[in-house]
Protein backbone atom coordinates (compact mmCIF):
# COMPACT_ATOMS: atom_id res chain seq x y z
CA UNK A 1 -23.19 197.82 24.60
CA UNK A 2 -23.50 194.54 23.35
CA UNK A 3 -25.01 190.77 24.53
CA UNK A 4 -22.75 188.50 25.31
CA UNK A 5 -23.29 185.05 26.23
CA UNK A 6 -19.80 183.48 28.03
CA UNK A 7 -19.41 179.70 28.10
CA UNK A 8 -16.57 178.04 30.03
CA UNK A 9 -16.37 175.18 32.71
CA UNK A 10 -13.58 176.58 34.90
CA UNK A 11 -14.96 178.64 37.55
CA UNK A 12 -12.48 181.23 37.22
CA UNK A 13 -11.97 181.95 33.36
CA UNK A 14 -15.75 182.51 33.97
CA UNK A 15 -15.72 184.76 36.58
CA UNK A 16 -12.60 186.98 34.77
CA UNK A 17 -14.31 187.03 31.35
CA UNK A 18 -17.15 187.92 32.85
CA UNK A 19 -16.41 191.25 35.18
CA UNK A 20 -13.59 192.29 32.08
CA UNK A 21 -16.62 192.28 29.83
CA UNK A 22 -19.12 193.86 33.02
CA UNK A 23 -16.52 196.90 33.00
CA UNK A 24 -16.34 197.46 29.21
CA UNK A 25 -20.38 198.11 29.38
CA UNK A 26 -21.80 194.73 28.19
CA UNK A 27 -24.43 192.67 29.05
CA UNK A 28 -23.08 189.05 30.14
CA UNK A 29 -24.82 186.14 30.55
CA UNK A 30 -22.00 183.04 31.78
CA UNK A 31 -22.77 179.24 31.48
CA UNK A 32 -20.59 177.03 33.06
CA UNK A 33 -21.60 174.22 30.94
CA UNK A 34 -22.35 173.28 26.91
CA UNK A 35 -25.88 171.84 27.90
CA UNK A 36 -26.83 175.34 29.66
CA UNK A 37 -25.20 177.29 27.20
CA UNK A 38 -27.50 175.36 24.57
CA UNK A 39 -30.33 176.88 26.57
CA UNK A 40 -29.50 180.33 26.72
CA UNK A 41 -28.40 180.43 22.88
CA UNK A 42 -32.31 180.07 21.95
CA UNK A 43 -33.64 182.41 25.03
CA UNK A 44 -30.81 185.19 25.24
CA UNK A 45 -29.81 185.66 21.04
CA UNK A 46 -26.69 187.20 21.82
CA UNK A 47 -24.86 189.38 19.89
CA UNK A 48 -21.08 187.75 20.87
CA UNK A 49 -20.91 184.22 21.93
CA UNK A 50 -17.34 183.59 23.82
CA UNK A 51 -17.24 179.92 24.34
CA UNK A 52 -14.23 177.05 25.77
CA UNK A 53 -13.72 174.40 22.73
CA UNK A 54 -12.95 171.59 25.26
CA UNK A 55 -15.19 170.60 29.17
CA UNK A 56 -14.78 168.12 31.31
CA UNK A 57 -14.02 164.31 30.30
CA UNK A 58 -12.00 166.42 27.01
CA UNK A 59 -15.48 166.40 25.21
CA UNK A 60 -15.29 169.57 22.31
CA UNK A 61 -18.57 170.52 23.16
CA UNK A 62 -17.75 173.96 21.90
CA UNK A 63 -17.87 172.74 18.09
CA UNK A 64 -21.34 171.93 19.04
CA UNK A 65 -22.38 175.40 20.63
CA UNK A 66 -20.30 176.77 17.21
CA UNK A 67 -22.72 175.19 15.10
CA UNK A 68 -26.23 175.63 17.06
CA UNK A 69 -25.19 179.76 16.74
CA UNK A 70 -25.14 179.75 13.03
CA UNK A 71 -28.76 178.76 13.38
CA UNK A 72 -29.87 181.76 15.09
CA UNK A 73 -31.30 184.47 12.82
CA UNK A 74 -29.29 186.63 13.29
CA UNK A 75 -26.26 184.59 14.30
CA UNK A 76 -24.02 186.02 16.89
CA UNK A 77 -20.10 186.41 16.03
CA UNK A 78 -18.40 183.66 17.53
CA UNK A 79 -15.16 183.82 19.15
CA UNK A 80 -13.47 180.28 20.66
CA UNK A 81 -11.14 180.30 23.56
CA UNK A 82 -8.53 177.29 23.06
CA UNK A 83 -5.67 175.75 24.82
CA UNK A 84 -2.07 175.41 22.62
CA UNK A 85 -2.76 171.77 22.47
CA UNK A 86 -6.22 172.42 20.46
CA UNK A 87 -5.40 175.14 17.71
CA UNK A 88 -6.41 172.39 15.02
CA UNK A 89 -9.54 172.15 16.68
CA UNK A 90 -9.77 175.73 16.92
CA UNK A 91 -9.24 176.24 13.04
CA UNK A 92 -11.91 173.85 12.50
CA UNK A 93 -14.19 175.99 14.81
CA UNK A 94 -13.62 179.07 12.59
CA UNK A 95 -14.41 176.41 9.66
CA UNK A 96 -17.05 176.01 11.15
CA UNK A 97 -18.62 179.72 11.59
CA UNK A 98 -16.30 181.22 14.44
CA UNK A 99 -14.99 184.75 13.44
CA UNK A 100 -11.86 184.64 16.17
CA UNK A 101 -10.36 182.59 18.70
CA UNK A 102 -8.33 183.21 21.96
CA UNK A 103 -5.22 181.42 23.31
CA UNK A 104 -4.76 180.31 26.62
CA UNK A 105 -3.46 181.71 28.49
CA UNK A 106 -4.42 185.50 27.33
CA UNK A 107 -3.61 188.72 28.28
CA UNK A 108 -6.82 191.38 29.04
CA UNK A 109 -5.32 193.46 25.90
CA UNK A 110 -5.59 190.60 23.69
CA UNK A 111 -9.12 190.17 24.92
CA UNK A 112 -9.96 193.43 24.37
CA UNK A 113 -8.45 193.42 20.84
CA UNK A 114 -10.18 190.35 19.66
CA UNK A 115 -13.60 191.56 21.07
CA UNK A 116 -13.41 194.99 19.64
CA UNK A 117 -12.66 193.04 15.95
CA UNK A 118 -15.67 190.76 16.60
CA UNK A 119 -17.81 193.79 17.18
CA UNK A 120 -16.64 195.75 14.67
CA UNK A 121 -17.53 193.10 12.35
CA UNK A 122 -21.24 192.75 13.95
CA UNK A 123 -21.58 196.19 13.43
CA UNK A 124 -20.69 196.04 9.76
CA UNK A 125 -22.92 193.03 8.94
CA UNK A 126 -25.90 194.93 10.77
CA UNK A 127 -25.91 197.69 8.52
CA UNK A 128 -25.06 195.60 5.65
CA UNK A 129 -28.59 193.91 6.41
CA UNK A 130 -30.32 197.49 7.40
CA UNK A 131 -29.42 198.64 3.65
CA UNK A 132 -30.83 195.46 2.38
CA UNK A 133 -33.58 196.13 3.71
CA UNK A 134 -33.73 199.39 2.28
CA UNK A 135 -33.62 198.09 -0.63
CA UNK A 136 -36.63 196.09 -0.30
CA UNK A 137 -38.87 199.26 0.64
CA UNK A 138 -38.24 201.29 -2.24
CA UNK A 139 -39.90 201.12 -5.46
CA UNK A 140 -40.02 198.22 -7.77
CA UNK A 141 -38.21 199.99 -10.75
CA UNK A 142 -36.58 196.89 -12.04
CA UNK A 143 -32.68 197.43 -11.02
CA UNK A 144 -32.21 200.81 -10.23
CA UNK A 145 -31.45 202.15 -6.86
CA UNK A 146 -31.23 204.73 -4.77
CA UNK A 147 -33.52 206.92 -1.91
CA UNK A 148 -32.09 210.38 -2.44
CA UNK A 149 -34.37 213.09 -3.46
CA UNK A 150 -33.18 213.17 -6.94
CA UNK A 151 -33.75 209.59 -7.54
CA UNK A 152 -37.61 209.46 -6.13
CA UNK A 153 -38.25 212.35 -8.21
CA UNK A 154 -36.83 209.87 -11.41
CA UNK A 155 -39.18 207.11 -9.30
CA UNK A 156 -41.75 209.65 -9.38
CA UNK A 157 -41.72 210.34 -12.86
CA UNK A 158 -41.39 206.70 -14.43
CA UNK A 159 -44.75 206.07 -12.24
CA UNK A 160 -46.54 209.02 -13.94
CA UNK A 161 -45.40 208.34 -17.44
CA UNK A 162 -44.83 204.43 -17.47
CA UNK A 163 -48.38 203.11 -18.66
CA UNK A 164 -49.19 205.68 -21.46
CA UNK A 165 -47.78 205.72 -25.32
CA UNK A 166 -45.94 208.90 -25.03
CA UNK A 167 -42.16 208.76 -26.39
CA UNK A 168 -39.79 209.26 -23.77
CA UNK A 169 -36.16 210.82 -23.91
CA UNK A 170 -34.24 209.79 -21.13
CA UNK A 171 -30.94 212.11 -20.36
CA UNK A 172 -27.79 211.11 -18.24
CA UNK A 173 -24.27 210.46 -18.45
CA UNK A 174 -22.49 207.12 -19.40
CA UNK A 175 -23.07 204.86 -16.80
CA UNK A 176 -26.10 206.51 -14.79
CA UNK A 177 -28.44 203.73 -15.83
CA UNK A 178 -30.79 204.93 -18.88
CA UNK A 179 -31.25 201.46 -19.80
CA UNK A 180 -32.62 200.37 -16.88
CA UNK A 181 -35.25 203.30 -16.53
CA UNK A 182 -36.18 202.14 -20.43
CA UNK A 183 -36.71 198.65 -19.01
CA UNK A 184 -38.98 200.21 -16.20
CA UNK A 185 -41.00 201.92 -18.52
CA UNK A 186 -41.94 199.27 -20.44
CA UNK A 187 -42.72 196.62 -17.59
CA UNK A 188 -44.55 198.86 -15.81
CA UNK A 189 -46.58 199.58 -19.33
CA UNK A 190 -49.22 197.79 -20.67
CA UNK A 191 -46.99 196.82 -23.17
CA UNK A 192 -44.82 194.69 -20.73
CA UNK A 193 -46.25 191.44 -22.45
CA UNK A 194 -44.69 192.74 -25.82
CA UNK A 195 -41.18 192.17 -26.58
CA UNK A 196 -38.19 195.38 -25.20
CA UNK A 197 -36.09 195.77 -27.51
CA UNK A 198 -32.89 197.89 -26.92
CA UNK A 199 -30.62 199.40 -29.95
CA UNK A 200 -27.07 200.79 -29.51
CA UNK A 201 -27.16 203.56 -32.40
CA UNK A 202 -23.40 204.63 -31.73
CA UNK A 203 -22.30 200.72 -32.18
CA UNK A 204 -23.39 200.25 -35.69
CA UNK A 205 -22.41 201.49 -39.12
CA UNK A 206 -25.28 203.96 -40.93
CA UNK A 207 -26.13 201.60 -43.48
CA UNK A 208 -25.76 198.22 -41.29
CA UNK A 209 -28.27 200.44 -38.78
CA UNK A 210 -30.67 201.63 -41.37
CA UNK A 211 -30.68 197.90 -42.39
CA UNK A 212 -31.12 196.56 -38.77
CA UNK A 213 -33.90 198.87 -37.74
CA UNK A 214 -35.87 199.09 -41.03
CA UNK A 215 -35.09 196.07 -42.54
CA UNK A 216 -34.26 195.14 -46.13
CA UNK A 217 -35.84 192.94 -49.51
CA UNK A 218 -33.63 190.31 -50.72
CA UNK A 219 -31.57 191.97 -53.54
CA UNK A 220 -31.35 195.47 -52.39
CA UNK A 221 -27.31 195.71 -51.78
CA UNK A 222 -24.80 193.25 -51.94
CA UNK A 223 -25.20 190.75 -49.15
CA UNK A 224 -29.11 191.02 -49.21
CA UNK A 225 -29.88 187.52 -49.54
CA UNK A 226 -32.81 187.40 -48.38
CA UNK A 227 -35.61 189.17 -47.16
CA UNK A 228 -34.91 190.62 -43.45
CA UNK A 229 -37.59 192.30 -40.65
CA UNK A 230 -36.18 195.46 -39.07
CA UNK A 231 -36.23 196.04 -35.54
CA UNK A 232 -39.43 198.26 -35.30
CA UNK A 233 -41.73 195.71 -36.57
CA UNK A 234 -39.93 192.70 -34.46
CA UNK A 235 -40.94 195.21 -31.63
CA UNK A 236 -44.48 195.85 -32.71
CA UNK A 237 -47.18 195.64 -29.62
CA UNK A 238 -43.94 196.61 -27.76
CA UNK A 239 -40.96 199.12 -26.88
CA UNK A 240 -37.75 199.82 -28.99
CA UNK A 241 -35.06 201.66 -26.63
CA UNK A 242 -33.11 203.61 -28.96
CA UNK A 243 -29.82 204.59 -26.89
CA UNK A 244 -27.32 206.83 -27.79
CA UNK A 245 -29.52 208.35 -30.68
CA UNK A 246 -27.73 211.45 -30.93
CA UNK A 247 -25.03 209.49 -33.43
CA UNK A 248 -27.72 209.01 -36.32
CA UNK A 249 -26.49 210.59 -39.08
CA UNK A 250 -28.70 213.09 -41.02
CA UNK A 251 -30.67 210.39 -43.61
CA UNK A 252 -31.54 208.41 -40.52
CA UNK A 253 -33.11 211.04 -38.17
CA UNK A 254 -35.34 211.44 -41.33
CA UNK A 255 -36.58 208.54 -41.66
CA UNK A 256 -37.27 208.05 -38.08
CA UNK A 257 -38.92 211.42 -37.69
CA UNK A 258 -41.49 209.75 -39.69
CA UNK A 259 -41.71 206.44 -38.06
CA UNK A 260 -42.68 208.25 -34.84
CA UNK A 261 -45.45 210.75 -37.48
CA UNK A 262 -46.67 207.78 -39.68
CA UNK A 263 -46.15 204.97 -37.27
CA UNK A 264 -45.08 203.33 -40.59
CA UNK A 265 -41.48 201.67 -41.68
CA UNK A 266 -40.64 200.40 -45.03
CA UNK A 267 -37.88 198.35 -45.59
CA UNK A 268 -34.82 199.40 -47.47
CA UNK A 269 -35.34 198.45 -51.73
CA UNK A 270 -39.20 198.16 -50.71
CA UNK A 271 -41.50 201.05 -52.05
CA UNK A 272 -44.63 200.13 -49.58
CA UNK A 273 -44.46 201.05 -46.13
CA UNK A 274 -46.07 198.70 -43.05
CA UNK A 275 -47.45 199.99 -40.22
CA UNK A 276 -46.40 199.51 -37.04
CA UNK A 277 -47.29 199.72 -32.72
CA UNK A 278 -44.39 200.39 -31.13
CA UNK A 279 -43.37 202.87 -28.29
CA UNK A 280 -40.70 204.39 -28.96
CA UNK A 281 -38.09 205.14 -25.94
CA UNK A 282 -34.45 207.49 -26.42
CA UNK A 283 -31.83 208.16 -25.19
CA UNK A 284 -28.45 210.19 -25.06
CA UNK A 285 -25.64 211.31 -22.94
CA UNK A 286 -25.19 214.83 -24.37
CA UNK A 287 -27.90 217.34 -24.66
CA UNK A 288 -30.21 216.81 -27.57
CA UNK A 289 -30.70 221.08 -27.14
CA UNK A 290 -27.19 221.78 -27.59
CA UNK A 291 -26.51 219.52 -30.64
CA UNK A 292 -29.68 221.52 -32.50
CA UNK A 293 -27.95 224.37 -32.40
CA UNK A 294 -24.70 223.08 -33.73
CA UNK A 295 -26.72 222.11 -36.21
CA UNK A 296 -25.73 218.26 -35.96
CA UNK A 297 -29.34 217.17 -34.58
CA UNK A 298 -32.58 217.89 -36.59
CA UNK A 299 -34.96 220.23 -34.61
CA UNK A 300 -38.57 218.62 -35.57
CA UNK A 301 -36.97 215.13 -34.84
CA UNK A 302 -36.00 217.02 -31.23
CA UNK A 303 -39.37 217.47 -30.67
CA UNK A 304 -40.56 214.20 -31.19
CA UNK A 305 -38.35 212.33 -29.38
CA UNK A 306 -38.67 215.60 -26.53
CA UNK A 307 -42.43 214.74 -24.83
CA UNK A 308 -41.58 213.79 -21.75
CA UNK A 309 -37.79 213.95 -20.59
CA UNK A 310 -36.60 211.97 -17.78
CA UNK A 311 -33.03 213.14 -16.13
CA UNK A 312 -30.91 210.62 -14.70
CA UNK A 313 -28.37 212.45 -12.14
CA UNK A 314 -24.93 211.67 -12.70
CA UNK A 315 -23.10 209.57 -8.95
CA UNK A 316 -21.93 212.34 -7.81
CA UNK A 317 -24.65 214.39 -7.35
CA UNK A 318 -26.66 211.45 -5.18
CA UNK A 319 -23.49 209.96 -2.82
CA UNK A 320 -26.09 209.41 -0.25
CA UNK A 321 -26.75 206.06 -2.44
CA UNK A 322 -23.38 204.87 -2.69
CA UNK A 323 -23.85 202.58 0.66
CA UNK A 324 -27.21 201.27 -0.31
CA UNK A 325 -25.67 200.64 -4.24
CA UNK A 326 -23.02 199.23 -2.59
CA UNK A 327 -25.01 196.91 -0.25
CA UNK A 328 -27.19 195.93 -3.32
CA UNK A 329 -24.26 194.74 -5.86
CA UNK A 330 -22.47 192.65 -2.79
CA UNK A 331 -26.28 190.91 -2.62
CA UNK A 332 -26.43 190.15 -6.02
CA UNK A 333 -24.21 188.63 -8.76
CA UNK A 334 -20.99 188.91 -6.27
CA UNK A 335 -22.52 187.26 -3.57
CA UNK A 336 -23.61 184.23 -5.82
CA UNK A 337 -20.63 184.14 -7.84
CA UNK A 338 -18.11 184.29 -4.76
CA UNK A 339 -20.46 182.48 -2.29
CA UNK A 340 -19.87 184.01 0.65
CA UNK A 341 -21.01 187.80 2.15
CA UNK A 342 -18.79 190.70 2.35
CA UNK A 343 -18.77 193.33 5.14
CA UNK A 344 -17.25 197.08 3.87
CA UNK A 345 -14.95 198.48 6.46
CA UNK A 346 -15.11 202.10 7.56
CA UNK A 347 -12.27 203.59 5.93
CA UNK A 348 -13.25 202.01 2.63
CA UNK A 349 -16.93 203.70 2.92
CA UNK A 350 -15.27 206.85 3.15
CA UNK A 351 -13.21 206.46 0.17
CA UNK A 352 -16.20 205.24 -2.26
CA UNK A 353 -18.11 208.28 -0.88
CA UNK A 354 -15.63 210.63 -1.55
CA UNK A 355 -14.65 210.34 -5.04
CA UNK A 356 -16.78 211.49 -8.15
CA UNK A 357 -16.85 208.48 -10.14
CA UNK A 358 -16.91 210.03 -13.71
CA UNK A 359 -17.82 206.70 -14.82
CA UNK A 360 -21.00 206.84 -12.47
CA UNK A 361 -22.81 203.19 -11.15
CA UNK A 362 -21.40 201.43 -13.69
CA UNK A 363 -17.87 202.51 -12.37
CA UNK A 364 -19.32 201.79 -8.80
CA UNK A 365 -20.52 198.54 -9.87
CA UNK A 366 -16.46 197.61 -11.52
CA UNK A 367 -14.77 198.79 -8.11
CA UNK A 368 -17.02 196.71 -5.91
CA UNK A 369 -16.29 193.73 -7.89
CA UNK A 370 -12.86 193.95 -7.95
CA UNK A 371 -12.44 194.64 -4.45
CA UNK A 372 -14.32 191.59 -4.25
CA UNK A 373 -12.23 189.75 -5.94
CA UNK A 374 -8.96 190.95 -4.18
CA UNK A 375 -9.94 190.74 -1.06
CA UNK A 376 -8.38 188.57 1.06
CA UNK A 377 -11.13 188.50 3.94
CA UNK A 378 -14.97 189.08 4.67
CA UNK A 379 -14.13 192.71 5.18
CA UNK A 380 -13.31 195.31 1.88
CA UNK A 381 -10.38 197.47 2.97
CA UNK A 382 -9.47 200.64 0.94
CA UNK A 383 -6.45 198.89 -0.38
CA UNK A 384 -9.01 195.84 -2.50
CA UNK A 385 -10.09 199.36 -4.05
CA UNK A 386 -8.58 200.60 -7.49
CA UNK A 387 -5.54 203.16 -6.35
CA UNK A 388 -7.49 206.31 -8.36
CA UNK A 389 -10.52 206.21 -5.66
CA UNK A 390 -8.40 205.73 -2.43
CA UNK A 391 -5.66 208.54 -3.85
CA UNK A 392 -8.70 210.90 -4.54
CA UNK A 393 -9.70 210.22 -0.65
CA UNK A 394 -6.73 211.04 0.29
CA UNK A 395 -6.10 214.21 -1.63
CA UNK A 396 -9.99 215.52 -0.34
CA UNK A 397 -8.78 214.38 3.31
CA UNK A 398 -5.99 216.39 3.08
CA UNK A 399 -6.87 219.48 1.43
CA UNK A 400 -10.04 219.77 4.32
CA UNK A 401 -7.43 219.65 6.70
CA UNK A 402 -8.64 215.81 8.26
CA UNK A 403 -6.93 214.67 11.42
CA UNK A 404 -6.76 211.50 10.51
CA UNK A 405 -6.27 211.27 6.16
CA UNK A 406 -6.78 207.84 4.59
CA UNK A 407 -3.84 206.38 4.24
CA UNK A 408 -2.74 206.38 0.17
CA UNK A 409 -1.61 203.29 -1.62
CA UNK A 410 2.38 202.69 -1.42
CA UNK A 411 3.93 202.79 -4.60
CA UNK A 412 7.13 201.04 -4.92
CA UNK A 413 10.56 202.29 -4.73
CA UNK A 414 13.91 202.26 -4.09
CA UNK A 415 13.92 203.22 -0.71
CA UNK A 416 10.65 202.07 0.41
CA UNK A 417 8.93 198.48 0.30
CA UNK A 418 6.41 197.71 -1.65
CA UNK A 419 4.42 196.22 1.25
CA UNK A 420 5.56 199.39 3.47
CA UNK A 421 2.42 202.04 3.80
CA UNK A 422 3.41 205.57 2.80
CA UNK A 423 3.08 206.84 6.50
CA UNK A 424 6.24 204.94 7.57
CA UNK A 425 7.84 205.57 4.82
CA UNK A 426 7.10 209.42 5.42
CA UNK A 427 8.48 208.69 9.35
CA UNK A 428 11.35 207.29 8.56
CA UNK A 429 12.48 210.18 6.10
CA UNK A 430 11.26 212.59 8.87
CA UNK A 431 13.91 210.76 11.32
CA UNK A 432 16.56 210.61 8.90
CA UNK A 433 16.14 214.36 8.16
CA UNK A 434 15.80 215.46 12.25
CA UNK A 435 18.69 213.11 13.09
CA UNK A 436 16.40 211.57 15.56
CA UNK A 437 18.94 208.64 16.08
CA UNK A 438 18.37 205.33 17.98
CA UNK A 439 19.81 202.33 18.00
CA UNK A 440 19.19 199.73 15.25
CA UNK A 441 17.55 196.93 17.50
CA UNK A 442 14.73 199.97 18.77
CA UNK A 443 14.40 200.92 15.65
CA UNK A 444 13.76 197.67 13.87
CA UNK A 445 11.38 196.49 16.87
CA UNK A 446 8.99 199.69 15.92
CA UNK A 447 8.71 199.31 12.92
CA UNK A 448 8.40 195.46 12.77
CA UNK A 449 5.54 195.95 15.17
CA UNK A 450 3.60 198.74 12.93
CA UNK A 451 4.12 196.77 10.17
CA UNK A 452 2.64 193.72 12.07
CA UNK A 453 -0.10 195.73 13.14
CA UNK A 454 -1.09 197.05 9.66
CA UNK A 455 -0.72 193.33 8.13
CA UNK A 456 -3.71 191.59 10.80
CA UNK A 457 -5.58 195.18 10.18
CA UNK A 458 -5.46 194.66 6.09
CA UNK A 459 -6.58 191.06 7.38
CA UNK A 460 -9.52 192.18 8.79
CA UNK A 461 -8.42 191.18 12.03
CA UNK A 462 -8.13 187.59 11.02
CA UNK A 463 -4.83 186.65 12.62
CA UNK A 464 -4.28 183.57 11.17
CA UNK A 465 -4.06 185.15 7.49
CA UNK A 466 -1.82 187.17 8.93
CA UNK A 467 0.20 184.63 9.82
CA UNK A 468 0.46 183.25 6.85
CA UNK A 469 0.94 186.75 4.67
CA UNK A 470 4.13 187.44 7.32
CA UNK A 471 5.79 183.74 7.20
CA UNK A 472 5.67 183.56 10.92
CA UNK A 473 3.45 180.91 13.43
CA UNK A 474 0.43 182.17 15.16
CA UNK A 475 2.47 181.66 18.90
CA UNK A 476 5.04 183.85 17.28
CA UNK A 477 2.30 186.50 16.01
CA UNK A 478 0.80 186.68 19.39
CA UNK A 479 4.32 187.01 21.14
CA UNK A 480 5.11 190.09 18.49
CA UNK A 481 1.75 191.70 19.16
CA UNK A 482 2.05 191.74 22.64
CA UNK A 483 5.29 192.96 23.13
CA UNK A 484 6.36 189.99 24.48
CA UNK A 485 9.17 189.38 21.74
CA UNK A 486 12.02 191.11 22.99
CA UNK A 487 14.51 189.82 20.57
């Protein structure tokens, strides 16, 4: 049940609206004028505001009433009724804030439609702003996220082990986010005023590497023009975060087994050693266990680095974060870069929970962005997805036997459109092979009206991109949707 506030200045609209929306379960409020419904904006903050564009004297109050919602925290979803003559002015309303508007006259189907859409979306944007707030109650561990068990006992540990000198070896997959538990450590450290400085062993050449952590005298191989400071002493009073450490080579894990024993480094062509204050932070995404007894790891150096081991859990393991991850990169960089907030549909939920993502948040992070950048409303769809995650719904829908699988992405052909979704495609072989015949006009009507239908629902229910996507007016939309269109 919902709060709706109904604003129109003919008696009857009023009236109608009103009982259609009484019988549906909602709570309705009518104003038969722009100053009242002004009022009851501030005193009733409705969830759905249903307001005429146009009262007496021709006066488009409504743009007015439009704008005065948006300041209500939270703003209700606005949907404009409008005469043919005003769909300009109508547009300009949705400009303005309005998620829908209604044609006059309208059918109680096309009511119902519109409202459902305009709730749907509340809906969305209220949980959308429940996980934010989520967010917001959970520890400050720089960026990482997440309230499942596994990730307060990481939480739990960074707390316990943040503010001492002990060396840390954090353990996870690619992707899971060991960075960002190195960067906790240290700001939550007393060494937070001293400089973090992270090291990608696997990205660098052994000698280059020995060079940039240790440093070098001028002179001591070609290129050495002058004298350089390695890494560990440009990190002294601080942290070094050495990830991926498991690709030093052999001469390397020597000499930083005895960094971490000495606390000392000497350069490379210098023969006197400096000490240094650093904590020292690693990490890998293979077991450091496994690699000792290949031999390919040195044991003592295990040790070392092996005080206190913090285990990231790979995405798949923790899919109870995937909304509240989700919720948390659409309120950061996307929302700034694309300057307007995103909704996730349903169906697209589903698929993002149901696939493994081998890549893990980092993979997370890539999908929302590009369905960000696809999409072609407020709402993410399963199709703004890349094809691998919805495919992989689809596959898990269908082997648990789900009455209703996600639909997968169509695939061109040369029987089937490329805009055509599989499921038609799979109905019209299935009446080909049955010899379930009709005649061509029926035929083309049905599926021109799925089609239609699955066009304003990959639209988000915004009618007037669909419109546009299907080359037709709105009037003509409207007449299609209905049924109206016989020819």
């Amino acid at each position: 049940m919902a709060k709706v506030l109904v604003v129109d200045d003919e008696l009857t609209v009023l009236q109608v609206l009103s009982e259609m929306l009484r019988a549906e379960g909602h709570e309705v409020t009518p104003c038969g004028s722009a100053a009242e419904a002004l009022n009851q904006l501030a005193a009733q903050s409705p969830d759905l505001l249903i307001t005429d564009l146009y009262f007496e004297k021709g006066a488009a109050a409504g743009l007015e009433i439009v704008q005065r919602a948006r300041e209500i925290i939270p703003p209700p979803v606005v949907v404009v009724i409008t005469g043919y003559s005003s769909v300009q002015t109508a547009v300009e309303a949705m400009k303005h804030g309005a998620f829908d508007y209604l044609e006059k006259p309208f059918k109680p189907d096309q009511l119902k439609m519109c409202l459902d859409r305009a709730l749907s979306f509340r809906a969305a944007l209220s949980e959308t702003a429940f996980l934010r707030r989520q967010l917001k109650k959970q520890p400050t561990f720089s960026r990482i996220v997440g309230s499942s068990s596994t990730m307060l006992e990481v939480y739990g540990m960074i707390d316990r082990v943040a503010d001492t000198s002990s060396t840390v070896l954090i353990l996870g997959e690619s992707g899971t986010g060991k960075e960002l538990v190195a960067q906790a450590l240290h700001i939550n450290s007393r060494r937070r005023q001293g400089p973090f400085i992270p090291v990608n062993c696997s990205a660098l050449p052994d000698t280059l590497l020995e060079s940039e952590l240790f440093g070098h005298r001028r002179g001591s191989f070609t290129g050495a023009f002058t004298d350089k400071k390695g890494l560990f002493e440009a990190a002294n009073g601080g942290t070094i975060f050495l990830d991926e450490v498991a690709s030093m080579s052999p001469t390397l894990q020597s000499r930083l087994l005895r960094v971490l024993q000495q606390r000392e480094v000497r350069r490379v062509g210098e023969n006197h050693a400096t000490y240094v204050d650093v904590r020292v932070l690693a990490a890998s995404n293979e077991p450091l266990d496994k690699k000792v007894k290949e031999g390919k790891f040195r044991e003592d150096l295990f040790y070392r680095l092996n005080v206190v081991a913090i285990h990231l859990p790979p995405l798949r393991d923790r899919k109870e974060d995937i909304p509240v991850l989700t919720a948390y990169f659409l309120s950061g960089r996307v929302c700034e870069r694309t300057g307007r907030p995103f909704a996730v549909a349903e169906r697209t939920m589903r698929c993002l929970q149901k696939y493994n993502w081998p890549g893990n948040v980092r993979e997370l992070e890539n999908a929302i962005e590009r369905a960000t950048v696809l999409s072609e409303t407020h709402v993410l769809l399963p199709k703004d997805l890349p094809p691998s995650v919805v495919r992989n719904a689809r596959a898990a829908d269908l082997a648990a036997g789900a009455d209703e699988p996600l639909a997968e992405l169509p695939s061109p052909g040369p029987d089937v459109p490329t805009h055509m979704s599989s499921e038609t495609a799979e109905t019209m072989g299935a009446a080909k092979a049955a010899g379930n015949l009709q005649p061509l006009r029926l035929f083309l009507r049905e599926q021109e009206q799925t089609y239609i239908a699955r066009v304003v629902e990959e639209c988000g229910g915004d009618k007037e991109q669909a419109a546009i996507h299907l080359g037709v007016s709105l009037a003509t939309l409207y007449r299609k949707l209905s049924g109206e269109d016989k020819e």
